[in-house]
PDBML (XML) file of the C-alpha atoms, coordinates in Angstrom:
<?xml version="1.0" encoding="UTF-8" ?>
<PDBx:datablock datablockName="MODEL"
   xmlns:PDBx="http://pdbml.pdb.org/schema/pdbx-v50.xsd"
   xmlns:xsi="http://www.w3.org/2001/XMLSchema-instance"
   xsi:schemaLocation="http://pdbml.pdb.org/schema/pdbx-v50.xsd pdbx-v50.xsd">
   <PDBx:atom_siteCategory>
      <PDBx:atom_site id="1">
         <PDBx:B_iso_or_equiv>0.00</PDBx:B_iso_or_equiv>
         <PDBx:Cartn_x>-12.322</PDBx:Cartn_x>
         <PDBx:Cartn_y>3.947</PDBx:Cartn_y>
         <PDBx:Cartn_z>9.326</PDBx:Cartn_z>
         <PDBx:auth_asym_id>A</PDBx:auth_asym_id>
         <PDBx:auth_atom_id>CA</PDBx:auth_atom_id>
         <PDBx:auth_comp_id>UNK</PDBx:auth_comp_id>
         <PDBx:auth_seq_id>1</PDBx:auth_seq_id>
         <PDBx:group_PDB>ATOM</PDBx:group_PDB>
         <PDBx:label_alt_id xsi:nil="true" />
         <PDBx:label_asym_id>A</PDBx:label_asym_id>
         <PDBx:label_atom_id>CA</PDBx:label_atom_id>
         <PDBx:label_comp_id>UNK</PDBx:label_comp_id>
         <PDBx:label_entity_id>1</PDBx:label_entity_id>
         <PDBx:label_seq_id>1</PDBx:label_seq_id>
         <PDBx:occupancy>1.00</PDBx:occupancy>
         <PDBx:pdbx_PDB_model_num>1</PDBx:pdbx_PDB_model_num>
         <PDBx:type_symbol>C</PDBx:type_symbol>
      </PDBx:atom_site>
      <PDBx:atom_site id="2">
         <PDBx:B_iso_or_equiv>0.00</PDBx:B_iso_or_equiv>
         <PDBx:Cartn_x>-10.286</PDBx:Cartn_x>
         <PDBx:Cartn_y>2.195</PDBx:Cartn_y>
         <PDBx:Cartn_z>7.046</PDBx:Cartn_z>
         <PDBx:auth_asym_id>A</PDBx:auth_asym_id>
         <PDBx:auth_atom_id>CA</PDBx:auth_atom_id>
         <PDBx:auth_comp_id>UNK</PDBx:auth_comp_id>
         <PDBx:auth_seq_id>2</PDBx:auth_seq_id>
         <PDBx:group_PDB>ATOM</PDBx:group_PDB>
         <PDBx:label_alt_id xsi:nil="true" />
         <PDBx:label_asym_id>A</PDBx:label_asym_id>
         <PDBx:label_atom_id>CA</PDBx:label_atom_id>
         <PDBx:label_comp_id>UNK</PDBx:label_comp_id>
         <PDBx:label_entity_id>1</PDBx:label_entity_id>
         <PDBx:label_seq_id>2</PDBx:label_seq_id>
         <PDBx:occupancy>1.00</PDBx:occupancy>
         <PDBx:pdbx_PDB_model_num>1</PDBx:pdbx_PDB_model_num>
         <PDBx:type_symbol>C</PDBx:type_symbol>
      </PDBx:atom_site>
      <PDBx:atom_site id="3">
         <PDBx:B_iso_or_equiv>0.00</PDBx:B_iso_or_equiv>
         <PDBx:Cartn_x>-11.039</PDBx:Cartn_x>
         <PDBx:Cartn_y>1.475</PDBx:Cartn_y>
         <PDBx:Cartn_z>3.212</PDBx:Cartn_z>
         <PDBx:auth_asym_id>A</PDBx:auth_asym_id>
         <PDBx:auth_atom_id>CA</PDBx:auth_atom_id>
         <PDBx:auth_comp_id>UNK</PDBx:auth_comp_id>
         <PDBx:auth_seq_id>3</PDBx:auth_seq_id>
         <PDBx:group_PDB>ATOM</PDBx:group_PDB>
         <PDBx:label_alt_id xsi:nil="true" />
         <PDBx:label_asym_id>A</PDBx:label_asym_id>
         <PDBx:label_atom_id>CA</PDBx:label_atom_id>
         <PDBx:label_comp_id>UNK</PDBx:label_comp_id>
         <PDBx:label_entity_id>1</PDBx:label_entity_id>
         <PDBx:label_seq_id>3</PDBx:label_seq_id>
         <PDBx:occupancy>1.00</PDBx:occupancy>
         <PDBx:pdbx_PDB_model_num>1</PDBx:pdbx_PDB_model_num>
         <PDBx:type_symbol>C</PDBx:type_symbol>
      </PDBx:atom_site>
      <PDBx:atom_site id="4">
         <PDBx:B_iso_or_equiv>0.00</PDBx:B_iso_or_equiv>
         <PDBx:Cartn_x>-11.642</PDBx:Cartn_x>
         <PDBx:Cartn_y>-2.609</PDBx:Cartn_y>
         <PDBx:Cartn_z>2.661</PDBx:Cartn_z>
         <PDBx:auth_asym_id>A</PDBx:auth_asym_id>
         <PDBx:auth_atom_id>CA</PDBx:auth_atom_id>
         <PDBx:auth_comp_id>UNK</PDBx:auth_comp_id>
         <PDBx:auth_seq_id>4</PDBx:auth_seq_id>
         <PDBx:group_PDB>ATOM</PDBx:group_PDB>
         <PDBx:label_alt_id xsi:nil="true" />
         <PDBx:label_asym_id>A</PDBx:label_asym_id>
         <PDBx:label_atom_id>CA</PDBx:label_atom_id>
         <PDBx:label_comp_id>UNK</PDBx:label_comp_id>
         <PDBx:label_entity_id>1</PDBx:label_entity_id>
         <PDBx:label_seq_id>4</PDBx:label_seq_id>
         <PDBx:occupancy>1.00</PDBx:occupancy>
         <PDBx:pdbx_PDB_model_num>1</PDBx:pdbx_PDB_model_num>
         <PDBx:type_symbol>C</PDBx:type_symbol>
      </PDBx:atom_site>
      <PDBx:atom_site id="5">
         <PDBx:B_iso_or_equiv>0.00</PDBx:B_iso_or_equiv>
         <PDBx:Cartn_x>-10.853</PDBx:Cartn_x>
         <PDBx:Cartn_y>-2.130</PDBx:Cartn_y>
         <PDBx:Cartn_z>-0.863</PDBx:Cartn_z>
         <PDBx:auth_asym_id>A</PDBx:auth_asym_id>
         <PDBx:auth_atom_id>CA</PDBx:auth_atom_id>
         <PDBx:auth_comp_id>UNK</PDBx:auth_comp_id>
         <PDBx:auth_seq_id>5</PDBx:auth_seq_id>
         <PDBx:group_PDB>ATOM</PDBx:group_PDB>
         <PDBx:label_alt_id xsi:nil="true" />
         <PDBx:label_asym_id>A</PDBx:label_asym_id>
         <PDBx:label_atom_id>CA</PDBx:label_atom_id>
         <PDBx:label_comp_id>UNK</PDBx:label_comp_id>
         <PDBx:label_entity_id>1</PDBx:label_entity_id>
         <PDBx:label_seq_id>5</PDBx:label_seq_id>
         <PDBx:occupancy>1.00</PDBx:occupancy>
         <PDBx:pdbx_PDB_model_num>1</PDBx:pdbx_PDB_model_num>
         <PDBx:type_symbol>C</PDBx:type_symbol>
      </PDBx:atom_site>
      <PDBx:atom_site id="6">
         <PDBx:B_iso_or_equiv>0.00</PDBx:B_iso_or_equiv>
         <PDBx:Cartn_x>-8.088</PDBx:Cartn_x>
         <PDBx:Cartn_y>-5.014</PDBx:Cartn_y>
         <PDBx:Cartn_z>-0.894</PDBx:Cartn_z>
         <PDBx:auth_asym_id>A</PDBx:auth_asym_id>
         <PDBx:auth_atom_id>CA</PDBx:auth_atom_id>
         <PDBx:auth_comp_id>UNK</PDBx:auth_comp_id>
         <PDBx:auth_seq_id>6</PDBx:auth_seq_id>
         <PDBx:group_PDB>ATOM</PDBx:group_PDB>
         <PDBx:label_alt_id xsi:nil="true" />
         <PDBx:label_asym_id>A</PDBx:label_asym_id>
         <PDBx:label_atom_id>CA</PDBx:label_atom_id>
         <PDBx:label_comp_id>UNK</PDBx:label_comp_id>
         <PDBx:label_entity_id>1</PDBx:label_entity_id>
         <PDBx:label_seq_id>6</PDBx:label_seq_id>
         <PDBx:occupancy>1.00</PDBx:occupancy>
         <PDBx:pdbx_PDB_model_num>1</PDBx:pdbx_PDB_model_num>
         <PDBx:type_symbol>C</PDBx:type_symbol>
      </PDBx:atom_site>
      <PDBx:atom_site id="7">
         <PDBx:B_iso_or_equiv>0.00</PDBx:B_iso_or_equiv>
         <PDBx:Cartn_x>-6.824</PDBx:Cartn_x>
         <PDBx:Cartn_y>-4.990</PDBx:Cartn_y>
         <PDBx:Cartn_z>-4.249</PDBx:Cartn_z>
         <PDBx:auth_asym_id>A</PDBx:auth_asym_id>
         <PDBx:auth_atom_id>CA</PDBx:auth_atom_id>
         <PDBx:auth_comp_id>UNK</PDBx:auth_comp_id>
         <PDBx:auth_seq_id>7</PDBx:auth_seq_id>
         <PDBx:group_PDB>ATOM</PDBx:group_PDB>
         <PDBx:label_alt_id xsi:nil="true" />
         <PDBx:label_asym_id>A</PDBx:label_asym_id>
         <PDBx:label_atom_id>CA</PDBx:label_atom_id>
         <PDBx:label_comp_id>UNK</PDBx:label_comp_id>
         <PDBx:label_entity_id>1</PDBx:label_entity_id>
         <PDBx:label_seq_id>7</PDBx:label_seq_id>
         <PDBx:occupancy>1.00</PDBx:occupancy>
         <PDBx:pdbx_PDB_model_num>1</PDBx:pdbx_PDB_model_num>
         <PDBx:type_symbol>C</PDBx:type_symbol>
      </PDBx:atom_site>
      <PDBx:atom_site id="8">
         <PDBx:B_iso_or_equiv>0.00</PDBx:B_iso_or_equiv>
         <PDBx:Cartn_x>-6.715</PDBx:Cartn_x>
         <PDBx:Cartn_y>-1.333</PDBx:Cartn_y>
         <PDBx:Cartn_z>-4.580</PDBx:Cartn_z>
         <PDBx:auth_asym_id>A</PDBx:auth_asym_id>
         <PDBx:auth_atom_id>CA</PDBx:auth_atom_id>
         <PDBx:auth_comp_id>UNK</PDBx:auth_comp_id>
         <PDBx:auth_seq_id>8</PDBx:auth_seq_id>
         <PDBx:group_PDB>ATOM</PDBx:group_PDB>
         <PDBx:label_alt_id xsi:nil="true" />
         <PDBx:label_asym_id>A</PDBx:label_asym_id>
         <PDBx:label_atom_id>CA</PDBx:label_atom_id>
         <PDBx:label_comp_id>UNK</PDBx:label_comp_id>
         <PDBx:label_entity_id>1</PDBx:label_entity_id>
         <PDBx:label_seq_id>8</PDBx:label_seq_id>
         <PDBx:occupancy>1.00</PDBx:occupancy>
         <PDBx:pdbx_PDB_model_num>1</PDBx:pdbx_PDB_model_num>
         <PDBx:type_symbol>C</PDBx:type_symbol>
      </PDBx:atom_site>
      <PDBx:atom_site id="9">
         <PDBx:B_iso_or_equiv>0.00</PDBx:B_iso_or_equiv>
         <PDBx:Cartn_x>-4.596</PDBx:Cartn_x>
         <PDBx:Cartn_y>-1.749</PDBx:Cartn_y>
         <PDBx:Cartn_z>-0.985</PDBx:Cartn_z>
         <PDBx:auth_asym_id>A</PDBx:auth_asym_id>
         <PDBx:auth_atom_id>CA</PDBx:auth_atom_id>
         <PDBx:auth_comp_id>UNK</PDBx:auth_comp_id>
         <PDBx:auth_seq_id>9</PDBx:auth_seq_id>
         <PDBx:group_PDB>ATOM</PDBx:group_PDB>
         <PDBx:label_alt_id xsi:nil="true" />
         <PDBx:label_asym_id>A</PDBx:label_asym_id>
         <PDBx:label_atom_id>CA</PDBx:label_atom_id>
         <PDBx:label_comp_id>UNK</PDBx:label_comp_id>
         <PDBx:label_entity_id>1</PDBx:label_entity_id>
         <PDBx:label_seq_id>9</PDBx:label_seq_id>
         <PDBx:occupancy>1.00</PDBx:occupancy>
         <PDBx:pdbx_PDB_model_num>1</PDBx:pdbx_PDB_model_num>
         <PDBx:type_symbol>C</PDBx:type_symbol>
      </PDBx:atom_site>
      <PDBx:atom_site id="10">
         <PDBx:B_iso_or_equiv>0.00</PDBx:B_iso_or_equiv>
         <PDBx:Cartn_x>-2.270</PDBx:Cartn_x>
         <PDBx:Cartn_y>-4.141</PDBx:Cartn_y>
         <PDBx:Cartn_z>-1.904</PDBx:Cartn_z>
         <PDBx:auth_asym_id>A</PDBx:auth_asym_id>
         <PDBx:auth_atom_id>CA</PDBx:auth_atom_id>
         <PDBx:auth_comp_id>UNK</PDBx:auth_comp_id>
         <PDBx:auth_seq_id>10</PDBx:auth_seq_id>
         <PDBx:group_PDB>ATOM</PDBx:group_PDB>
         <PDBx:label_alt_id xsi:nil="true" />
         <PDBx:label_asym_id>A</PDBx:label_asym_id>
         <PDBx:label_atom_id>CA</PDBx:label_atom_id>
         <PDBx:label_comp_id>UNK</PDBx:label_comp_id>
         <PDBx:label_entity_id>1</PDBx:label_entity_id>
         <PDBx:label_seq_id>10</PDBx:label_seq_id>
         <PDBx:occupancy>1.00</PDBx:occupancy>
         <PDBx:pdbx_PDB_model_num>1</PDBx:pdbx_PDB_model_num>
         <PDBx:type_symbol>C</PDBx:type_symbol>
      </PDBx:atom_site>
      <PDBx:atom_site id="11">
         <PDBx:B_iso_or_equiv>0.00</PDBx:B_iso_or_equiv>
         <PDBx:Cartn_x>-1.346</PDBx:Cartn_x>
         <PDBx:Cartn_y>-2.083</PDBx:Cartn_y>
         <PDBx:Cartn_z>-5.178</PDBx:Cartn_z>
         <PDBx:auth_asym_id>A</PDBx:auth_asym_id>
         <PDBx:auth_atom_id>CA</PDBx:auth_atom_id>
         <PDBx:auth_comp_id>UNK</PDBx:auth_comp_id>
         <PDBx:auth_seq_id>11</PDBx:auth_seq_id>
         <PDBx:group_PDB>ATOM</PDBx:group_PDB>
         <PDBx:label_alt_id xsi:nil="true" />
         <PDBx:label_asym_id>A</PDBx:label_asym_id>
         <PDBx:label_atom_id>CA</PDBx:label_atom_id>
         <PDBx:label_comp_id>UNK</PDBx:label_comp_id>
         <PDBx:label_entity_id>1</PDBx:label_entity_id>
         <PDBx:label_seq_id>11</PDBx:label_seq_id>
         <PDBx:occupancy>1.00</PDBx:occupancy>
         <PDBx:pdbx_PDB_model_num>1</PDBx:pdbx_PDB_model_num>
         <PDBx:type_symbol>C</PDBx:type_symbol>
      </PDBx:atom_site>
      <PDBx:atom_site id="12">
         <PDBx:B_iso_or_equiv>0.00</PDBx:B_iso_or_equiv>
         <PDBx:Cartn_x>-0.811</PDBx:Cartn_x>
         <PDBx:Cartn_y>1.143</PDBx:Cartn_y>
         <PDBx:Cartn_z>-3.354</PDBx:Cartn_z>
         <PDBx:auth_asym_id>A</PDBx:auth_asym_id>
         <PDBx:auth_atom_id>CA</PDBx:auth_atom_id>
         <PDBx:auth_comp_id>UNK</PDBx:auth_comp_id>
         <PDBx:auth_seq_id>12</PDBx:auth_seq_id>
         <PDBx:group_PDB>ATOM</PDBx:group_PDB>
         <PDBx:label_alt_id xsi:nil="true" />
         <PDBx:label_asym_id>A</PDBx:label_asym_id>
         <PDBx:label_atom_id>CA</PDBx:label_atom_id>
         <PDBx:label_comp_id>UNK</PDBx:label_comp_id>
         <PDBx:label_entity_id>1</PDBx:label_entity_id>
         <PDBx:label_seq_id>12</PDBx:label_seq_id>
         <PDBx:occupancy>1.00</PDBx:occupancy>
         <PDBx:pdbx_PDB_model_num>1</PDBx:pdbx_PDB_model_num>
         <PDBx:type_symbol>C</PDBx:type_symbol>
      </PDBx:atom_site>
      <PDBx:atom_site id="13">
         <PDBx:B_iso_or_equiv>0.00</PDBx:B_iso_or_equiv>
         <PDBx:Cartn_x>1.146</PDBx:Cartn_x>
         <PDBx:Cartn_y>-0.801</PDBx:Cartn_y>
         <PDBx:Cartn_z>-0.426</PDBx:Cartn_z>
         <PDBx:auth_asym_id>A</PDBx:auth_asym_id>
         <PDBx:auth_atom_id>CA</PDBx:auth_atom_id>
         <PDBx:auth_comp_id>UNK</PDBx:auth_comp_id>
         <PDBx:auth_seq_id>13</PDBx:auth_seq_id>
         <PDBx:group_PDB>ATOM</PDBx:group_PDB>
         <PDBx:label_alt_id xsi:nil="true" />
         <PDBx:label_asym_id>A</PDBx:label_asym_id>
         <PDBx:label_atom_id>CA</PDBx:label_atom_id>
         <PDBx:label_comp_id>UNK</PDBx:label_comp_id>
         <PDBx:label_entity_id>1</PDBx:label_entity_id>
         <PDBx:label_seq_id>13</PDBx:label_seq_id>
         <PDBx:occupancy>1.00</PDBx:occupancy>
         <PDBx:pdbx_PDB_model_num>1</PDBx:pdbx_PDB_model_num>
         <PDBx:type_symbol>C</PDBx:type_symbol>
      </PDBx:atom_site>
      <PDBx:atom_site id="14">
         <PDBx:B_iso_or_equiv>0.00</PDBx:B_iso_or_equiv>
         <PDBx:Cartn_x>3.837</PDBx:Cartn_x>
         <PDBx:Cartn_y>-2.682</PDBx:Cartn_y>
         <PDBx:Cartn_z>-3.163</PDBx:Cartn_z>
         <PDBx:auth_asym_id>A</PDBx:auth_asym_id>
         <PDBx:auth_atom_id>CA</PDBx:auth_atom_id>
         <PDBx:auth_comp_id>UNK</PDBx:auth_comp_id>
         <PDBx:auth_seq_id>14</PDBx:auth_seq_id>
         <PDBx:group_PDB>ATOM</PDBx:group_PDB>
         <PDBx:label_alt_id xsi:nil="true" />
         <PDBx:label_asym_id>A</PDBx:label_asym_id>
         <PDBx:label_atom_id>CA</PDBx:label_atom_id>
         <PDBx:label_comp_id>UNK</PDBx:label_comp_id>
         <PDBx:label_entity_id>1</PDBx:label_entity_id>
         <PDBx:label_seq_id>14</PDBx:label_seq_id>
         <PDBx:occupancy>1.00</PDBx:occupancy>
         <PDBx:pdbx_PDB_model_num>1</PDBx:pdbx_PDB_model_num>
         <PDBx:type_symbol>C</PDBx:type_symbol>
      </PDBx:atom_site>
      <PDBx:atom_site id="15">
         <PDBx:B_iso_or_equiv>0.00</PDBx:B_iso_or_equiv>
         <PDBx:Cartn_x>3.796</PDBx:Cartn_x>
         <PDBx:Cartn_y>0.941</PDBx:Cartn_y>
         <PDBx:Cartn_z>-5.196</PDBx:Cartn_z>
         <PDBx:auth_asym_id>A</PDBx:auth_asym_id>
         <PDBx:auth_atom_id>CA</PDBx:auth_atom_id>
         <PDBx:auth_comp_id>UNK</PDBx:auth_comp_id>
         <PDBx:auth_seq_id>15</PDBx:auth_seq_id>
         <PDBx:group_PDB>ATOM</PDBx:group_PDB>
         <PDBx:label_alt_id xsi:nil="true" />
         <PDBx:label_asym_id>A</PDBx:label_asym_id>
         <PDBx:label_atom_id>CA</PDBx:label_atom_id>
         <PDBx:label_comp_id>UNK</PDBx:label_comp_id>
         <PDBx:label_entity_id>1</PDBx:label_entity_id>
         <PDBx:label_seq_id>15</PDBx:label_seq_id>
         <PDBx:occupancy>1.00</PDBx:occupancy>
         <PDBx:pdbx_PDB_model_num>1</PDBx:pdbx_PDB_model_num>
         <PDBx:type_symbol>C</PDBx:type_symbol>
      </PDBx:atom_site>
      <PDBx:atom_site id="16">
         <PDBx:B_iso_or_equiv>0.00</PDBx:B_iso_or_equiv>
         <PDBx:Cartn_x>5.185</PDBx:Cartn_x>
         <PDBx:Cartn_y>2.666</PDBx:Cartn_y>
         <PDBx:Cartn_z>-1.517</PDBx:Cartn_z>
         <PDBx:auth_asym_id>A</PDBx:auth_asym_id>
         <PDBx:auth_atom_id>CA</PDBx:auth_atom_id>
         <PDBx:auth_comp_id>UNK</PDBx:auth_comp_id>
         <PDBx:auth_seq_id>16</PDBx:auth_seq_id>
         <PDBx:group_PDB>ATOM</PDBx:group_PDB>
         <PDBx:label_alt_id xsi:nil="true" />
         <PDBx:label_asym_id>A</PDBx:label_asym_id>
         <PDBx:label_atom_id>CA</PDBx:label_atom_id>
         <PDBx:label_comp_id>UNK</PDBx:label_comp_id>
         <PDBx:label_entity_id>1</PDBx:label_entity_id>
         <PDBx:label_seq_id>16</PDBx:label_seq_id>
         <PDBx:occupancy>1.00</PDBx:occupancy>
         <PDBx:pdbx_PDB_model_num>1</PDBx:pdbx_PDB_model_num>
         <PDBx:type_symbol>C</PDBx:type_symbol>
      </PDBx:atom_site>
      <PDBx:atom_site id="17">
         <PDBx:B_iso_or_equiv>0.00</PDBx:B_iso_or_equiv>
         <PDBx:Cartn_x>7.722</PDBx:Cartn_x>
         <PDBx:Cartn_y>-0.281</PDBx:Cartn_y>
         <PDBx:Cartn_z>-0.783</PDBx:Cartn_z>
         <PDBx:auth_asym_id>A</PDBx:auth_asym_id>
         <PDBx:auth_atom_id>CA</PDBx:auth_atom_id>
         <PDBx:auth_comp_id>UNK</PDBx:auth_comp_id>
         <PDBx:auth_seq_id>17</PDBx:auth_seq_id>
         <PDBx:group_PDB>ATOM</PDBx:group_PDB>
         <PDBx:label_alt_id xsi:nil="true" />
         <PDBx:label_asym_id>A</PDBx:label_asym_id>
         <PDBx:label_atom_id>CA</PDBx:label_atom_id>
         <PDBx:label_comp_id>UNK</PDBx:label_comp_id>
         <PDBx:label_entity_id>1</PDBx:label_entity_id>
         <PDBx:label_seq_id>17</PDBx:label_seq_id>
         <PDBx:occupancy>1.00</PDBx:occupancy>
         <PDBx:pdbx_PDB_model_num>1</PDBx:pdbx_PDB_model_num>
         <PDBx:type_symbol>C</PDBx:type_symbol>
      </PDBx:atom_site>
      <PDBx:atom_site id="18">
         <PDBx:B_iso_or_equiv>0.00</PDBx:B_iso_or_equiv>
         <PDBx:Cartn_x>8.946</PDBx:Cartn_x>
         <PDBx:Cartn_y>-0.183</PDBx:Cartn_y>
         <PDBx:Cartn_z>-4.630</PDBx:Cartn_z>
         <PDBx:auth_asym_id>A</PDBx:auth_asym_id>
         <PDBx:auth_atom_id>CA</PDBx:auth_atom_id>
         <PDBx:auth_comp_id>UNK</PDBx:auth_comp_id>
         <PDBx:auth_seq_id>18</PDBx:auth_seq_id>
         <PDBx:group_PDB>ATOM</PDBx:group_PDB>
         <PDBx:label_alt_id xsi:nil="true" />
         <PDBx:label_asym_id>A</PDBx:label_asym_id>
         <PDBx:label_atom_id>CA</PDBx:label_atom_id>
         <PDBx:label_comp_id>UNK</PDBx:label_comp_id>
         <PDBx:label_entity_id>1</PDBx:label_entity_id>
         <PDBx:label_seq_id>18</PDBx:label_seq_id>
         <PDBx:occupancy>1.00</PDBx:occupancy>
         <PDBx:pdbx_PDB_model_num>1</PDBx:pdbx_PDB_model_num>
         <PDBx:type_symbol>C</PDBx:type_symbol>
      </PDBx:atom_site>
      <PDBx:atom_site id="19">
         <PDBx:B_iso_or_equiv>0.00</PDBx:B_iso_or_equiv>
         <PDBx:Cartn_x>9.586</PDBx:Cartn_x>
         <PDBx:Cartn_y>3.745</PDBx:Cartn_y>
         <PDBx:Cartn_z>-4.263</PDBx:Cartn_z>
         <PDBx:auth_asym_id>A</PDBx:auth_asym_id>
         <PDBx:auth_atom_id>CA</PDBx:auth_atom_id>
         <PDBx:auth_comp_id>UNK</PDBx:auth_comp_id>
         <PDBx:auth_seq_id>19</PDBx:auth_seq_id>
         <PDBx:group_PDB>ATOM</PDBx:group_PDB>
         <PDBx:label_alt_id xsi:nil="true" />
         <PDBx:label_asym_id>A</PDBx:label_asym_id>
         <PDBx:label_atom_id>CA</PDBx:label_atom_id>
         <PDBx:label_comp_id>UNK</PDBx:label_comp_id>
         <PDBx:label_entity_id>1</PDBx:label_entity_id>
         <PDBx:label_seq_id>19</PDBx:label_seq_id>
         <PDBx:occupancy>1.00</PDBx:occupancy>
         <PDBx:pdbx_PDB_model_num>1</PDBx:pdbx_PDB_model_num>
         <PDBx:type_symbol>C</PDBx:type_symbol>
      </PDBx:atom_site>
      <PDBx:atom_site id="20">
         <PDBx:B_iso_or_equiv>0.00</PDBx:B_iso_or_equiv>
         <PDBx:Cartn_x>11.046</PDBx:Cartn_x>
         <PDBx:Cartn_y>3.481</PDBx:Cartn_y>
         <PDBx:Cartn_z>-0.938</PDBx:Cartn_z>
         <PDBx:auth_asym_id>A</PDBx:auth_asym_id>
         <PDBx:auth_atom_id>CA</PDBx:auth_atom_id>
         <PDBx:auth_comp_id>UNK</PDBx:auth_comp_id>
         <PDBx:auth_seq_id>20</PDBx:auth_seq_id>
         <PDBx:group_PDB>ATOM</PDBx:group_PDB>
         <PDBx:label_alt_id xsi:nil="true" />
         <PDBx:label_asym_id>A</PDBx:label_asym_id>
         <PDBx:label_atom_id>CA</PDBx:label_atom_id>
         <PDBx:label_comp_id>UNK</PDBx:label_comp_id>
         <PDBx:label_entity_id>1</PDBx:label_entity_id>
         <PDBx:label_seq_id>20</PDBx:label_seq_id>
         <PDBx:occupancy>1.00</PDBx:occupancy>
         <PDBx:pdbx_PDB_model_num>1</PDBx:pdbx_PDB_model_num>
         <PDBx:type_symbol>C</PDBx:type_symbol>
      </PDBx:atom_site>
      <PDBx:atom_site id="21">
         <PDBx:B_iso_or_equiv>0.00</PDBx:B_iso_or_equiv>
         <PDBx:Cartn_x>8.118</PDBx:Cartn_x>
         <PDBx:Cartn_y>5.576</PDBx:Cartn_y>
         <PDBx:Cartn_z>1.087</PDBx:Cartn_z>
         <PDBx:auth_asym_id>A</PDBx:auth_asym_id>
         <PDBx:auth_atom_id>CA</PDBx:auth_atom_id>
         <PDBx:auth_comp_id>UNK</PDBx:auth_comp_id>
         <PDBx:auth_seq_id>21</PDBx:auth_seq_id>
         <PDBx:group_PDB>ATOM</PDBx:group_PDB>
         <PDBx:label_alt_id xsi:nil="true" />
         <PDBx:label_asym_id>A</PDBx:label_asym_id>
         <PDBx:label_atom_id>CA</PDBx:label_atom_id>
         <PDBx:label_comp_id>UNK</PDBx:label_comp_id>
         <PDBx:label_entity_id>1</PDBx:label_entity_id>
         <PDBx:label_seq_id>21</PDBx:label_seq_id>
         <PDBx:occupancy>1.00</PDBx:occupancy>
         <PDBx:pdbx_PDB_model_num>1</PDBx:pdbx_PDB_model_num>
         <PDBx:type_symbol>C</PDBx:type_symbol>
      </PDBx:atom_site>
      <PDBx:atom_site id="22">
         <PDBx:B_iso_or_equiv>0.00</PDBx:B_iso_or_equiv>
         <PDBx:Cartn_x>7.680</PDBx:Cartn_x>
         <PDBx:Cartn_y>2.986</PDBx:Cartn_y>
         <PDBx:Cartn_z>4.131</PDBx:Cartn_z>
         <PDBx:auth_asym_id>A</PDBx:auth_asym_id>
         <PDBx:auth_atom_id>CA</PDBx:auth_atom_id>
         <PDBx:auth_comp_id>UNK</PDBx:auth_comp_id>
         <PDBx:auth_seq_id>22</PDBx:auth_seq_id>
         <PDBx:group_PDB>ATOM</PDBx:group_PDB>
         <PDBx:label_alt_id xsi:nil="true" />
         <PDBx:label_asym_id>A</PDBx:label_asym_id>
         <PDBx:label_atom_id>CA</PDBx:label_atom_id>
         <PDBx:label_comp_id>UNK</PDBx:label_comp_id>
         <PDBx:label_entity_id>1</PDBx:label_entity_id>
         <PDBx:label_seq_id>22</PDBx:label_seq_id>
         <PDBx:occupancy>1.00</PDBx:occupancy>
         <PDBx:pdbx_PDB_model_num>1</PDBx:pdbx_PDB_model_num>
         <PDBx:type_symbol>C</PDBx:type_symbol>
      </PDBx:atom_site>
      <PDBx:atom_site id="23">
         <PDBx:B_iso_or_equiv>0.00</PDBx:B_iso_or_equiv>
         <PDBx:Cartn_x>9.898</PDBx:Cartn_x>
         <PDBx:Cartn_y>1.218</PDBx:Cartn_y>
         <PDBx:Cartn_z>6.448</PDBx:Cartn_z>
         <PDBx:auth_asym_id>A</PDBx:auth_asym_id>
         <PDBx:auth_atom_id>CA</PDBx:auth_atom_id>
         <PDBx:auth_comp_id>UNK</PDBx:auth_comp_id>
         <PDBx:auth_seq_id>23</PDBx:auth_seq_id>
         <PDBx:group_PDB>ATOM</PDBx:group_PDB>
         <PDBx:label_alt_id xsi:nil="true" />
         <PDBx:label_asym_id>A</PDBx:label_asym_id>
         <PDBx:label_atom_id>CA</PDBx:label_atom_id>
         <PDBx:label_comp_id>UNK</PDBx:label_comp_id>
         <PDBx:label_entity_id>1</PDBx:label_entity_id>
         <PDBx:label_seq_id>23</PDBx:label_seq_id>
         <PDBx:occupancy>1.00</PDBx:occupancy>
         <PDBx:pdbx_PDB_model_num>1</PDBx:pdbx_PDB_model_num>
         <PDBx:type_symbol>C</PDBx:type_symbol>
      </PDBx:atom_site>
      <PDBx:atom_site id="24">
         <PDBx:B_iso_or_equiv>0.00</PDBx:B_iso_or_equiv>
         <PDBx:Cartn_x>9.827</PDBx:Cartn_x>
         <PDBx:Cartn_y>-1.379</PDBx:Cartn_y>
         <PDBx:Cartn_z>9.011</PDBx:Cartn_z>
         <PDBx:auth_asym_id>A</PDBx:auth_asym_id>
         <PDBx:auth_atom_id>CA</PDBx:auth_atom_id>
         <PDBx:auth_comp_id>UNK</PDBx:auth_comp_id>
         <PDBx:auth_seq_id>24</PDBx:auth_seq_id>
         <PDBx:group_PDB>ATOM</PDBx:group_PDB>
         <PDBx:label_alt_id xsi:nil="true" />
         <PDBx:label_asym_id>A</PDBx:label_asym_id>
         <PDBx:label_atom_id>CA</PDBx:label_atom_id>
         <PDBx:label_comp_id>UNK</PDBx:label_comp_id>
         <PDBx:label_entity_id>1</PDBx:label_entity_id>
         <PDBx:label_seq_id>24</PDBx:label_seq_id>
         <PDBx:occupancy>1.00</PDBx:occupancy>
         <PDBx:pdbx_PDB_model_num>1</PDBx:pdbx_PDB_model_num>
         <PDBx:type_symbol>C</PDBx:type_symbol>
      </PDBx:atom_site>
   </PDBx:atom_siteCategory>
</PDBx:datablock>
């Protein structure tokens, strides 16, 4: 199950496409 925790999300999301950890 996934965490809801949206703002938390978002942060952690831009922080891994800043640092170059995911791609599309």
């Amino acid at each position: 199950k996934a965490s809801n925790s949206v703002l938390d999300g978002i942060r952690n999301v831009a922080t891994r496409l800043q640092s170059g950890d995911i791609f599309f």
